[in-house]
PDB file of N, CA and C in Angstrom:
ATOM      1  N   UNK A   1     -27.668  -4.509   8.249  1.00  0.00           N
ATOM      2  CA  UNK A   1     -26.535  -3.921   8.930  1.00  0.00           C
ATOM      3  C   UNK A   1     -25.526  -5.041   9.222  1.00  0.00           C
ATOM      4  N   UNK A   2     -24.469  -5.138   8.434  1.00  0.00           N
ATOM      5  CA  UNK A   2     -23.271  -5.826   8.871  1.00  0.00           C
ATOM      6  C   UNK A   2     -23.152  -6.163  10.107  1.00  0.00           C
ATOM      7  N   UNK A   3     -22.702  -5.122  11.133  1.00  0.00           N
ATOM      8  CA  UNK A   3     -22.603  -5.107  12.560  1.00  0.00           C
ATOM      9  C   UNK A   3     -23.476  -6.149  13.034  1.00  0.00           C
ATOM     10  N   UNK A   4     -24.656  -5.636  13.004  1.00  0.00           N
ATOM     11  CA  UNK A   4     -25.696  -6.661  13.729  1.00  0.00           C
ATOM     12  C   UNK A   4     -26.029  -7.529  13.348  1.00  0.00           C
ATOM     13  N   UNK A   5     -26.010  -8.328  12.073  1.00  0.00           N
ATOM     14  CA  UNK A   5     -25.886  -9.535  11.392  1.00  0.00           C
ATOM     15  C   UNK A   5     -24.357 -10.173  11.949  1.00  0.00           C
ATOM     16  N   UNK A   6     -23.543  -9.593  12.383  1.00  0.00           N
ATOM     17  CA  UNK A   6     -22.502 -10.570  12.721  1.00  0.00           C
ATOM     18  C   UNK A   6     -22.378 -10.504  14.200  1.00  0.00           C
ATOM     19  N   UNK A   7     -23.018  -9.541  15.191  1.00  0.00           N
ATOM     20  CA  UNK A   7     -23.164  -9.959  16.552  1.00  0.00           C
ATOM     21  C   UNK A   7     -24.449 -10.941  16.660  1.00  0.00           C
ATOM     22  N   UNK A   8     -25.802 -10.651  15.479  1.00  0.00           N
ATOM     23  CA  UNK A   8     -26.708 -12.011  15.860  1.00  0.00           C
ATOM     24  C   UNK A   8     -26.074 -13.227  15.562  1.00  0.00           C
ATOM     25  N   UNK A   9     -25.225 -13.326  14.640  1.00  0.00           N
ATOM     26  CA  UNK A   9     -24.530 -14.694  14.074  1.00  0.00           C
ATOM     27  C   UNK A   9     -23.602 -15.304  15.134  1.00  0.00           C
ATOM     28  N   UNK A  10     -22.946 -14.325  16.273  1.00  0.00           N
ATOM     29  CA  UNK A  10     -21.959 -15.536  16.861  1.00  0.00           C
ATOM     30  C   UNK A  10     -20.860 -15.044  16.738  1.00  0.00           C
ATOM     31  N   UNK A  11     -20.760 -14.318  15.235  1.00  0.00           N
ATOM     32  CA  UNK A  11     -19.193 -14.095  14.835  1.00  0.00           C
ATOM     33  C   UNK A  11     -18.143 -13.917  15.475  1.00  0.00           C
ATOM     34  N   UNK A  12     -18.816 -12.793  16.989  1.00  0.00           N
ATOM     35  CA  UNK A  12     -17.666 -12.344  17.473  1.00  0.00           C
ATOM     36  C   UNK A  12     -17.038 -13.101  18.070  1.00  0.00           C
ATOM     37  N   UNK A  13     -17.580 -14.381  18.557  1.00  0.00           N
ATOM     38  CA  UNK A  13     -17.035 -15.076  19.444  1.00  0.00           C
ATOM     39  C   UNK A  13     -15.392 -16.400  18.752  1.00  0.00           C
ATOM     40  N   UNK A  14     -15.257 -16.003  17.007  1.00  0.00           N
ATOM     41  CA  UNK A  14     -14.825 -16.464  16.360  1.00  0.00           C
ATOM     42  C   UNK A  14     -13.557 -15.743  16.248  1.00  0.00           C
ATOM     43  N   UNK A  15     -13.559 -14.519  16.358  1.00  0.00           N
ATOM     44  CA  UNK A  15     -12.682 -13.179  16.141  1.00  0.00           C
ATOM     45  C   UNK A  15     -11.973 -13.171  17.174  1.00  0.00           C
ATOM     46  N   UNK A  16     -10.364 -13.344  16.932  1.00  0.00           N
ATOM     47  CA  UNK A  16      -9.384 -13.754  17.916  1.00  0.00           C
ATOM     48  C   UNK A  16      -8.371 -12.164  17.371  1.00  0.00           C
ATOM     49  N   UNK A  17      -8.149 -11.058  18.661  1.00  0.00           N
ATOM     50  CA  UNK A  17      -7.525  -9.949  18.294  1.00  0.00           C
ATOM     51  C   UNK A  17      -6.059 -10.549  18.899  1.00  0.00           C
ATOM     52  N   UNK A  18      -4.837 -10.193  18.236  1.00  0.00           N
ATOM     53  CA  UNK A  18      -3.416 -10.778  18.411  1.00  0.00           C
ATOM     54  C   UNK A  18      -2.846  -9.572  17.967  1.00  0.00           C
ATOM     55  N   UNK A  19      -2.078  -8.685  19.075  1.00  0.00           N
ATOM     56  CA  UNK A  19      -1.024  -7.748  18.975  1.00  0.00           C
ATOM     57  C   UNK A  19       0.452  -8.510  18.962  1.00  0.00           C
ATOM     58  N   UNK A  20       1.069  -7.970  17.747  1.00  0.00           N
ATOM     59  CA  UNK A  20       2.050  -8.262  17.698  1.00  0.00           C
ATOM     60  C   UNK A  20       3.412  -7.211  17.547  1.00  0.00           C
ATOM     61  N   UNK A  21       5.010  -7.393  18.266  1.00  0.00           N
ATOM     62  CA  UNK A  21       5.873  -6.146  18.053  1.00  0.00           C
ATOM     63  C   UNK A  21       6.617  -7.063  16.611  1.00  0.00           C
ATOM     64  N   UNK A  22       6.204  -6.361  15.658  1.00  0.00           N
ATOM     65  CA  UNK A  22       6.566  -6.571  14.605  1.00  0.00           C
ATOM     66  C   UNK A  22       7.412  -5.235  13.435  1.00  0.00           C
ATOM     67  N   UNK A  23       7.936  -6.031  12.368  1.00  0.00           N
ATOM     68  CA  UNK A  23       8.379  -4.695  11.363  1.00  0.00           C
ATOM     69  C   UNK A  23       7.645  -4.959   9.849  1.00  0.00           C
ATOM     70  N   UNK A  24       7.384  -3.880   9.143  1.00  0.00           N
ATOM     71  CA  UNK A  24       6.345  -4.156   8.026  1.00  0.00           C
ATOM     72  C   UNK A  24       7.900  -3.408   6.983  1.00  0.00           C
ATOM     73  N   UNK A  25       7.585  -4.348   6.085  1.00  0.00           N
ATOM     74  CA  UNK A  25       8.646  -3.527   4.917  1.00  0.00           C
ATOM     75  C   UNK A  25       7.319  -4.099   4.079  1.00  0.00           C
ATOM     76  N   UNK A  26       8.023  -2.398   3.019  1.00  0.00           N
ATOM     77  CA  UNK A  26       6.462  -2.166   2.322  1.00  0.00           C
ATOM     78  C   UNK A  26       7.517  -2.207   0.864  1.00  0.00           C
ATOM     79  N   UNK A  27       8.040  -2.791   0.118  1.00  0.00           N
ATOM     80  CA  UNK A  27       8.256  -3.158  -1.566  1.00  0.00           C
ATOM     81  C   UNK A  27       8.104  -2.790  -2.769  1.00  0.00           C
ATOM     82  N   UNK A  28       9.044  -1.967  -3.291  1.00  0.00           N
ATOM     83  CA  UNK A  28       7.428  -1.721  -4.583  1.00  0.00           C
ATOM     84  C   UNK A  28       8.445  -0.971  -5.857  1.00  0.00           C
ATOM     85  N   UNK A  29       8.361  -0.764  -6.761  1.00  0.00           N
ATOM     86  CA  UNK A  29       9.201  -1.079  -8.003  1.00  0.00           C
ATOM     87  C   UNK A  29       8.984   0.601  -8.648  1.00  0.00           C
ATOM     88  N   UNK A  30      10.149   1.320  -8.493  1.00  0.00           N
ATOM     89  CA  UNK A  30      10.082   2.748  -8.763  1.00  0.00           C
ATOM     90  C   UNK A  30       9.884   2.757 -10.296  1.00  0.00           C
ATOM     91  N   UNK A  31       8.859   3.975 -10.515  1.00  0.00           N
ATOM     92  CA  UNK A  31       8.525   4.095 -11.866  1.00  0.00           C
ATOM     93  C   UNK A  31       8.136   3.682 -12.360  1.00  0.00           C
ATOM     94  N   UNK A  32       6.912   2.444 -11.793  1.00  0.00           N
ATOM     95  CA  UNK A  32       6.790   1.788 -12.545  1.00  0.00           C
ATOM     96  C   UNK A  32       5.147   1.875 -13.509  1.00  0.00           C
ATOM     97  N   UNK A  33       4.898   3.367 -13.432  1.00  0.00           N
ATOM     98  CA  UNK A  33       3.917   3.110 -14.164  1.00  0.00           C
ATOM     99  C   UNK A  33       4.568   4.037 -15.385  1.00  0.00           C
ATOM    100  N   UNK A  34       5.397   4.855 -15.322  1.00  0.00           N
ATOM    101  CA  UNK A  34       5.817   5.362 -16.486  1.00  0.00           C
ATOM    102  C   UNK A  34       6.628   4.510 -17.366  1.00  0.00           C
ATOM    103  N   UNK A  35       7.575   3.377 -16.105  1.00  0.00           N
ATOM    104  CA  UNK A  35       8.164   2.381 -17.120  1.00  0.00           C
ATOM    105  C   UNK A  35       7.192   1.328 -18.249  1.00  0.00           C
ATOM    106  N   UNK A  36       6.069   1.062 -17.448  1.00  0.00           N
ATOM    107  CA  UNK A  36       4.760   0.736 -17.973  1.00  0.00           C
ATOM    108  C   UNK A  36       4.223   1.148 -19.316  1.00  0.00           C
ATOM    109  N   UNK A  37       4.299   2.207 -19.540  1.00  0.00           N
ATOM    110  CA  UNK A  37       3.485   3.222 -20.553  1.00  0.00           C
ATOM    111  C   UNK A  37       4.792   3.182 -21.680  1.00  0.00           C
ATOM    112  N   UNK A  38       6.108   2.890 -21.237  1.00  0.00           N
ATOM    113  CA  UNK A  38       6.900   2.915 -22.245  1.00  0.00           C
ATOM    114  C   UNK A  38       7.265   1.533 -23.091  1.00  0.00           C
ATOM    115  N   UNK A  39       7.248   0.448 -22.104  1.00  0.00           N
ATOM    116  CA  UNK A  39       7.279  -0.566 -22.540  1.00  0.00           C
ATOM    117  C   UNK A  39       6.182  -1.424 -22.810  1.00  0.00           C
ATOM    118  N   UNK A  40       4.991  -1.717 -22.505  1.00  0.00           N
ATOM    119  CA  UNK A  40       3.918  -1.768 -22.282  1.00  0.00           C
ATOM    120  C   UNK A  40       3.358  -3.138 -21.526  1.00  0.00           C
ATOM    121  N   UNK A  41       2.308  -3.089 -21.416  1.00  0.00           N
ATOM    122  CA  UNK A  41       1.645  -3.635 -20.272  1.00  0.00           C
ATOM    123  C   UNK A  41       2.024  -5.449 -20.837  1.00  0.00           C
ATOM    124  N   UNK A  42       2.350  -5.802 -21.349  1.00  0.00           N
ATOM    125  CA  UNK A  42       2.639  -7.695 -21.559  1.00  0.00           C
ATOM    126  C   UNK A  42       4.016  -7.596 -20.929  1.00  0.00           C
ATOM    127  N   UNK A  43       4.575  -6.484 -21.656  1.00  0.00           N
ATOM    128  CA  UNK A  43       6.158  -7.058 -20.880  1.00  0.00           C
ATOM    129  C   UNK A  43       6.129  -6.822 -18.908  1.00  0.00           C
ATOM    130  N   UNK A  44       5.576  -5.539 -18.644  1.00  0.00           N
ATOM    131  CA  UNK A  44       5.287  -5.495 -17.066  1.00  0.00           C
ATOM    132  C   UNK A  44       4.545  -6.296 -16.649  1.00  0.00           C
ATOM    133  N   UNK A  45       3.908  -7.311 -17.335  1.00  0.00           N
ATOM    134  CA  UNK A  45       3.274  -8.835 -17.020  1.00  0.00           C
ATOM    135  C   UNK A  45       4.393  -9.781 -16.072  1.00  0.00           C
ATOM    136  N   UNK A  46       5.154  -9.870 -17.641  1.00  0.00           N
ATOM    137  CA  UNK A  46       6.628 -10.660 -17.281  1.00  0.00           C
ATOM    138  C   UNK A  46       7.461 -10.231 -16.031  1.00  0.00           C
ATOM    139  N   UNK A  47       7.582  -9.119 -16.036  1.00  0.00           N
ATOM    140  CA  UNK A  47       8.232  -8.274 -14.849  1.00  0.00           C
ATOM    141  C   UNK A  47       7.510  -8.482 -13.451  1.00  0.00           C
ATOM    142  N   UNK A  48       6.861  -8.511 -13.842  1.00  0.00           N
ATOM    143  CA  UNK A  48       5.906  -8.309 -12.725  1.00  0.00           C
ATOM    144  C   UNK A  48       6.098 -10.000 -11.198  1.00  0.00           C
ATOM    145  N   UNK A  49       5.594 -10.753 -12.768  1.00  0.00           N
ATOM    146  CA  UNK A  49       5.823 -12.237 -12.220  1.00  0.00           C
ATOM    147  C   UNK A  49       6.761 -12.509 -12.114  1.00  0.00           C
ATOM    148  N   UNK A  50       7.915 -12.018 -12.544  1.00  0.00           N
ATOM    149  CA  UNK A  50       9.751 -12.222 -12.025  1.00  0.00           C
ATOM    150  C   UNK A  50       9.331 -11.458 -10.388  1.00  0.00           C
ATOM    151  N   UNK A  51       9.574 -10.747 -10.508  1.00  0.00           N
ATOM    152  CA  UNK A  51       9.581  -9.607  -9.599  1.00  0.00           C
ATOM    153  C   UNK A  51       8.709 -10.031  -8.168  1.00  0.00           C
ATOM    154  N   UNK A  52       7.365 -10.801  -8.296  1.00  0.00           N
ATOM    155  CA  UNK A  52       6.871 -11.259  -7.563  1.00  0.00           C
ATOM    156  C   UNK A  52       7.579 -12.684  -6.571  1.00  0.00           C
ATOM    157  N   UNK A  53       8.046 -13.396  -6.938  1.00  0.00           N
ATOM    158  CA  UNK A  53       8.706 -14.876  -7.392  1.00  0.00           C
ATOM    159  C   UNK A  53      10.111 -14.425  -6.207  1.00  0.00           C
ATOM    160  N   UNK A  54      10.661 -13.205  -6.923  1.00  0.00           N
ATOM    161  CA  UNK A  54      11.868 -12.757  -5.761  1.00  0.00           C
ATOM    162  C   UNK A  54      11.470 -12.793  -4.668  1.00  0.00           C
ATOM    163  N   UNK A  55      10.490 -11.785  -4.015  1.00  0.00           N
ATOM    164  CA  UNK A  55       9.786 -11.060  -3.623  1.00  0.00           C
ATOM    165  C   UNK A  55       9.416 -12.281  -1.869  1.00  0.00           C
ATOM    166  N   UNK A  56       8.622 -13.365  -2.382  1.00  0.00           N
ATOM    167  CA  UNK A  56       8.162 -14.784  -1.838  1.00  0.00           C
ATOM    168  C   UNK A  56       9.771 -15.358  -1.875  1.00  0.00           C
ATOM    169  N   UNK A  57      10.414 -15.658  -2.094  1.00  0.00           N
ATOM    170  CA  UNK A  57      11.876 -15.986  -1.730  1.00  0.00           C
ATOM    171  C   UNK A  57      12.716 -15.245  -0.959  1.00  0.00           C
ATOM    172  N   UNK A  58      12.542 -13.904  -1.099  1.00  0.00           N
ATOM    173  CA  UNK A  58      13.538 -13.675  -0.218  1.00  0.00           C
ATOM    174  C   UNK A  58      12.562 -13.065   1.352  1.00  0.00           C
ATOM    175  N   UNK A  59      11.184 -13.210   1.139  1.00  0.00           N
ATOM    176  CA  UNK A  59      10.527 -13.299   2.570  1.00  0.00           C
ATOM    177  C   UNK A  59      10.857 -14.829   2.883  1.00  0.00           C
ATOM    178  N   UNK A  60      10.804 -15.857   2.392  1.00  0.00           N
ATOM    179  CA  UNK A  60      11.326 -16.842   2.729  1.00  0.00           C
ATOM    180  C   UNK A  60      12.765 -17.137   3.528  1.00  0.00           C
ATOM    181  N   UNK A  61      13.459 -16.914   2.320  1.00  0.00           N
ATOM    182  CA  UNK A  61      14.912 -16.704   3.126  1.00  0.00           C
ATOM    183  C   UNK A  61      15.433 -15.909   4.345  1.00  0.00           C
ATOM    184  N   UNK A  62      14.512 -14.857   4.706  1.00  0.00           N
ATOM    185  CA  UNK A  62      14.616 -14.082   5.767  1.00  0.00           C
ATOM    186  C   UNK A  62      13.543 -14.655   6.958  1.00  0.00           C
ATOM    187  N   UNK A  63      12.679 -15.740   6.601  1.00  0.00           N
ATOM    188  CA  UNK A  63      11.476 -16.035   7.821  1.00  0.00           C
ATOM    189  C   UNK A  63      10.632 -15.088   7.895  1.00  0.00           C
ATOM    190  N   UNK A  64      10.255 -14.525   6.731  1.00  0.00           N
ATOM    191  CA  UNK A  64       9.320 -12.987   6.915  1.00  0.00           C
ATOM    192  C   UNK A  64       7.753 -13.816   6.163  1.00  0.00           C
ATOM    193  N   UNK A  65       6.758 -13.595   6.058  1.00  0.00           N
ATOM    194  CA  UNK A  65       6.069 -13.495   5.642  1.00  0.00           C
ATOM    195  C   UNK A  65       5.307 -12.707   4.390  1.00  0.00           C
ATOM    196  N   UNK A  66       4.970 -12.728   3.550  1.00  0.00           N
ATOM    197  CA  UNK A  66       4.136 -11.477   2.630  1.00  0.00           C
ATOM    198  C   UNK A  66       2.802 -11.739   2.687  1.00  0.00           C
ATOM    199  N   UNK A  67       2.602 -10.256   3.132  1.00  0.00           N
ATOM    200  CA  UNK A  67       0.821 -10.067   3.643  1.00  0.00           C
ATOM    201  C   UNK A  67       0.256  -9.765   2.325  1.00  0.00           C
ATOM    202  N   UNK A  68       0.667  -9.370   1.335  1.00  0.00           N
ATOM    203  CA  UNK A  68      -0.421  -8.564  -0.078  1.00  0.00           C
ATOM    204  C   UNK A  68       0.234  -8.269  -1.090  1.00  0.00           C
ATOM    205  N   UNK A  69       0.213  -8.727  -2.137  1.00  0.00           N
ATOM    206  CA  UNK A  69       0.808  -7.977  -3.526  1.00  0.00           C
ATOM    207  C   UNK A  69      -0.438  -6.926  -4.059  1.00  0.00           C
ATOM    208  N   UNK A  70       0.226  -5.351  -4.314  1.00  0.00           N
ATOM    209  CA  UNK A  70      -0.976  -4.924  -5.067  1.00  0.00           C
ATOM    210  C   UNK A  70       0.075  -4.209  -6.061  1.00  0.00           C
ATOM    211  N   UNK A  71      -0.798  -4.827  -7.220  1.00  0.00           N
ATOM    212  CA  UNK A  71       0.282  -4.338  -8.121  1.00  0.00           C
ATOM    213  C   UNK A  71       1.759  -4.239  -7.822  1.00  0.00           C
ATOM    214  N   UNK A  72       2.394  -3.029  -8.045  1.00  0.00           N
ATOM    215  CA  UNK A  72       3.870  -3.722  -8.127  1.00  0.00           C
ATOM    216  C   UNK A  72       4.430  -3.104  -7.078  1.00  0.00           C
ATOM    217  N   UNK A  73       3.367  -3.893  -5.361  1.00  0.00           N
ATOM    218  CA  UNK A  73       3.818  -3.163  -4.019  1.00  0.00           C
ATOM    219  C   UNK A  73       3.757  -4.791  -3.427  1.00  0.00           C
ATOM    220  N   UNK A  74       4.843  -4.538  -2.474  1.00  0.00           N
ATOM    221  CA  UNK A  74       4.392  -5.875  -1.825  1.00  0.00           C
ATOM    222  C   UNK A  74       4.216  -5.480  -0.205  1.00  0.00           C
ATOM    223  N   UNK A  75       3.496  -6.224   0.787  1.00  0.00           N
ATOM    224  CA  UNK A  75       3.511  -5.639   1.922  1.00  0.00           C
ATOM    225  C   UNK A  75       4.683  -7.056   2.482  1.00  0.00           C
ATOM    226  N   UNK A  76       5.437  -6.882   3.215  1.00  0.00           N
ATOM    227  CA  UNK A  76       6.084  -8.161   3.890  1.00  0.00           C
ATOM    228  C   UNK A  76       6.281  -7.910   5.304  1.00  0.00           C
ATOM    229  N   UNK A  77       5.947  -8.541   6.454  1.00  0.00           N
ATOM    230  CA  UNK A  77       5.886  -8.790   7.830  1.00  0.00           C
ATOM    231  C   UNK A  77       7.219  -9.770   8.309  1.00  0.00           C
ATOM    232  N   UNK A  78       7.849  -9.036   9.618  1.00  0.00           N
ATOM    233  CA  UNK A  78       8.806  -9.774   9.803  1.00  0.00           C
ATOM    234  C   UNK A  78       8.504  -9.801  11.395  1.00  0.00           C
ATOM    235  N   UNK A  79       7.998 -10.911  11.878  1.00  0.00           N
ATOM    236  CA  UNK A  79       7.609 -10.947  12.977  1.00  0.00           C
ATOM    237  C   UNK A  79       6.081 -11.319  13.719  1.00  0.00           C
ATOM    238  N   UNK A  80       5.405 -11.943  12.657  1.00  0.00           N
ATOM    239  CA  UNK A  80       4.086 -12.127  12.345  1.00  0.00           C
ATOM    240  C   UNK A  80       3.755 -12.900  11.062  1.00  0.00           C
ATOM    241  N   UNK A  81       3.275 -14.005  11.728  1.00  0.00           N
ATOM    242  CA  UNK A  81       1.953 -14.602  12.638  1.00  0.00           C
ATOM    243  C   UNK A  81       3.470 -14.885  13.545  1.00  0.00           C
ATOM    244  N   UNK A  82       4.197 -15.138  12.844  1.00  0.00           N
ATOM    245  CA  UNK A  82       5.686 -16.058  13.795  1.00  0.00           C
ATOM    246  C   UNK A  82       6.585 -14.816  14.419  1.00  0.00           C
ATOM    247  N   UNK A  83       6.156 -14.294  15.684  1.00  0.00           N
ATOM    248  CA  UNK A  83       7.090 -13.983  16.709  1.00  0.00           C
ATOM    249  C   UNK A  83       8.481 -13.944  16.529  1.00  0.00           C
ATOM    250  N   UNK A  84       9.133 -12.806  16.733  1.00  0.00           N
ATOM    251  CA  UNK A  84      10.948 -13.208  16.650  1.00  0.00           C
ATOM    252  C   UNK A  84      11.580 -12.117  17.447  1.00  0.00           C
ATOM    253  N   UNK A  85      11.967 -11.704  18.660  1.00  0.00           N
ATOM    254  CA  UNK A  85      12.950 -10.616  19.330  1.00  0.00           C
ATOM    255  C   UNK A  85      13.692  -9.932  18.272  1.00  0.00           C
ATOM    256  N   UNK A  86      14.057 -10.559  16.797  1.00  0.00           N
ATOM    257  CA  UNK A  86      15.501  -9.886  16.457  1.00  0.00           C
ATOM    258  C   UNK A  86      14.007  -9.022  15.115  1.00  0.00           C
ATOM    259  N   UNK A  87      12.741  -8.848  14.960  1.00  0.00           N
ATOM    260  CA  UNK A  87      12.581  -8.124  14.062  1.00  0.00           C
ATOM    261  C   UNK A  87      13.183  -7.329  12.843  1.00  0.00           C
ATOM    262  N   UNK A  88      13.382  -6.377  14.072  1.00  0.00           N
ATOM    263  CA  UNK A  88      13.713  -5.418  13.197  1.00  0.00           C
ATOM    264  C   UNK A  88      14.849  -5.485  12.303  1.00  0.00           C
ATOM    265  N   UNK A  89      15.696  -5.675  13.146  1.00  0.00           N
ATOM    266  CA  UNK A  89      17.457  -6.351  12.728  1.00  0.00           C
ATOM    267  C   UNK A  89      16.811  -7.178  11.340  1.00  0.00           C
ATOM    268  N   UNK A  90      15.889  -7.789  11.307  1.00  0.00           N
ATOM    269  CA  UNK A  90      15.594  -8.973  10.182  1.00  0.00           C
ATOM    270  C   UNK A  90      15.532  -8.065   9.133  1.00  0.00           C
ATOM    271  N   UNK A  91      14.075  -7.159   9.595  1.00  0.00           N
ATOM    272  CA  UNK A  91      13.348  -5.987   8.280  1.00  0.00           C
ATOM    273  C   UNK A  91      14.508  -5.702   7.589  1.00  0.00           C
ATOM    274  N   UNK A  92      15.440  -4.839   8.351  1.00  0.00           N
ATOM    275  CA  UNK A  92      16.469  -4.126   7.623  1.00  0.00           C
ATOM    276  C   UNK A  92      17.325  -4.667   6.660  1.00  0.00           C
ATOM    277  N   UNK A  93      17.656  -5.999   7.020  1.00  0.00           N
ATOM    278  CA  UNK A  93      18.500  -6.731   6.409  1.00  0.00           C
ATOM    279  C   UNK A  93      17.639  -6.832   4.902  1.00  0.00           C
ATOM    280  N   UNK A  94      16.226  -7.681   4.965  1.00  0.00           N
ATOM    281  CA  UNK A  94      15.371  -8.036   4.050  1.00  0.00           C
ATOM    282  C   UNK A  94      15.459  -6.483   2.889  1.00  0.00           C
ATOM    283  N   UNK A  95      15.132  -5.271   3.751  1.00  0.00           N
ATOM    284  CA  UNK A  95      14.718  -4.154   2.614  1.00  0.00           C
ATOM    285  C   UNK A  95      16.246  -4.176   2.360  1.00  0.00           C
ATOM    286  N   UNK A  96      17.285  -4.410   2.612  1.00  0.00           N
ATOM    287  CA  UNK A  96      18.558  -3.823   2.094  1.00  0.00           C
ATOM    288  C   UNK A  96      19.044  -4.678   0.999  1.00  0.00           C
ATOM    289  N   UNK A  97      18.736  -6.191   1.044  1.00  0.00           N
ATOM    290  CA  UNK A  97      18.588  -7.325   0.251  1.00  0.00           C
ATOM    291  C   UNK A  97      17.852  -6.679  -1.013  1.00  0.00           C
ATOM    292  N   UNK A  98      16.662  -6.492  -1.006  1.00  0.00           N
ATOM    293  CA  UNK A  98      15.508  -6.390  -2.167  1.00  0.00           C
ATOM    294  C   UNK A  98      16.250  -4.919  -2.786  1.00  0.00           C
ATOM    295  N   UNK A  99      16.427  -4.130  -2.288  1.00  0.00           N
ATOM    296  CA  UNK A  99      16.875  -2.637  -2.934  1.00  0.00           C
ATOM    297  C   UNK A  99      18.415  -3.325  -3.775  1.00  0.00           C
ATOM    298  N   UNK A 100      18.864  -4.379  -3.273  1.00  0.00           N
ATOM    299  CA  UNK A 100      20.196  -4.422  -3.884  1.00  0.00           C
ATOM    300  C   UNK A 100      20.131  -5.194  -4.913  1.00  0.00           C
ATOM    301  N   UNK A 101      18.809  -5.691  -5.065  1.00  0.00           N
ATOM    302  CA  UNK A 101      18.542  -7.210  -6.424  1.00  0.00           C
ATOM    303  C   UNK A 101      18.470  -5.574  -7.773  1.00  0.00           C
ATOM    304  N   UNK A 102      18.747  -6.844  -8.571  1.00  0.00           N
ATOM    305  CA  UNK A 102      19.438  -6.051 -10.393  1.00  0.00           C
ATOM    306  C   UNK A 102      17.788  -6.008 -10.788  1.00  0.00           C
ATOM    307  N   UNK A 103      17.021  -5.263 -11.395  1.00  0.00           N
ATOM    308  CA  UNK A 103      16.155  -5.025 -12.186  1.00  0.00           C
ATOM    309  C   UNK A 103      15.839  -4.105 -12.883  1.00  0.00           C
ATOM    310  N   UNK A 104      14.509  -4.678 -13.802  1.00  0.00           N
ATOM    311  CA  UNK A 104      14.678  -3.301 -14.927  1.00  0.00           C
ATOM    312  C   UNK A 104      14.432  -2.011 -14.410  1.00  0.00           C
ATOM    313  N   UNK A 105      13.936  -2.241 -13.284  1.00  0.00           N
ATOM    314  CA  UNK A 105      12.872  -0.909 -12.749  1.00  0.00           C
ATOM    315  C   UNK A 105      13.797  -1.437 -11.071  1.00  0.00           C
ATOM    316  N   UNK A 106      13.899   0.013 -10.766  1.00  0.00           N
ATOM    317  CA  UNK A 106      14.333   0.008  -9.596  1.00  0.00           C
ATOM    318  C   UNK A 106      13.727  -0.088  -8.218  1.00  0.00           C
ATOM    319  N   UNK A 107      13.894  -1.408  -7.462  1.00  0.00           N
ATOM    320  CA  UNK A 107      13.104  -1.517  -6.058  1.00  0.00           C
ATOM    321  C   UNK A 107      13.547  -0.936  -4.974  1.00  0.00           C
ATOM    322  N   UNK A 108      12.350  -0.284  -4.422  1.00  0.00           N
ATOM    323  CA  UNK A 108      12.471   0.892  -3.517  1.00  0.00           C
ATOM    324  C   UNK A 108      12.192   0.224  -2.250  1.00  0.00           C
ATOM    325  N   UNK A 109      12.093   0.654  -1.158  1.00  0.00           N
ATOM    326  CA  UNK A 109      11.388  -0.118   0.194  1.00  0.00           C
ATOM    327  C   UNK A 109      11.413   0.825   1.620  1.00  0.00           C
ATOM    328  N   UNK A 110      10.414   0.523   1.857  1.00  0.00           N
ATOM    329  CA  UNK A 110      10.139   1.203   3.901  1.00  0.00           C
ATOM    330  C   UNK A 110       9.903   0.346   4.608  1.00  0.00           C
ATOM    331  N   UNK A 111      10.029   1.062   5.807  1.00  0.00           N
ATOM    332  CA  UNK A 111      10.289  -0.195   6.867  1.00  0.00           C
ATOM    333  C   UNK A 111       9.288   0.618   7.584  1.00  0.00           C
ATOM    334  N   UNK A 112       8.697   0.006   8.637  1.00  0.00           N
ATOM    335  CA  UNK A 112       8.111   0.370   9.848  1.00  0.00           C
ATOM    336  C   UNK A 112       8.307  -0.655  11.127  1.00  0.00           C
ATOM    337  N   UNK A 113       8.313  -0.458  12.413  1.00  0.00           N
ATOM    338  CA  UNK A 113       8.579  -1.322  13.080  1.00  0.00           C
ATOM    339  C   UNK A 113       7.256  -1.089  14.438  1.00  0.00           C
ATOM    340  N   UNK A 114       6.905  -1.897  15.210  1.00  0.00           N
ATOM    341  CA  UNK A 114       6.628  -1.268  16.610  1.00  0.00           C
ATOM    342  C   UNK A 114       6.009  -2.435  17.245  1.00  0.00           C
TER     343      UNK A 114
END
């Protein structure tokens, strides 16, 4: 049992819980599995790794973080691990940035905040 292998181990005492008021913009490249099937899977390689590359730059340029690439979604945090009052104001800016970059396949984005 997981559970009890990691309360006999100690673990919990390792496990640090941190609430944060943060905004999550969630990334992710419309169509892209039909664009996929048309062009095929080497070139959405290429795309992919462009697309990623933005992605880590412009969480950069905004002070945001990216929590996960899955496939052609990205999760990005604006306000976490690094704290900031102006969040949200940030998120918005960031998803309005990424929806406005030129690509083959069109980037979509949500925001959540709280």
């Amino acid at each position: 049992d997981i559970a009890e292998t990691a309360h006999l181990s100690g673990l919990h005492t390792d496990i640090r819980t941190e609430i944060y008021s943060l905004t999550a913009v969630s990334i992710d490249l419309r169509g892209f599995t039909s664009f996929t099937q048309a062009h095929g899977a080497e070139f959405m390689v290429q795309v992919l790794q462009e697309y990623y590359a933005v992605v880590i730059e412009a969480a950069k340029e905004y002070g945001a973080t990216v929590k996960d690439f899955a496939g052609d979604g990205a999760l990005i945090l604006v306000g976490a691990p690094y704290p900031r009052p102006d969040h949200t104001r940030v998120g918005l800016r960031l998803a309005r940035h990424m929806i406005a970059i030129r690509c083959v396949v069109r980037i979509g984005a949500d925001i959540s905040h709280g």
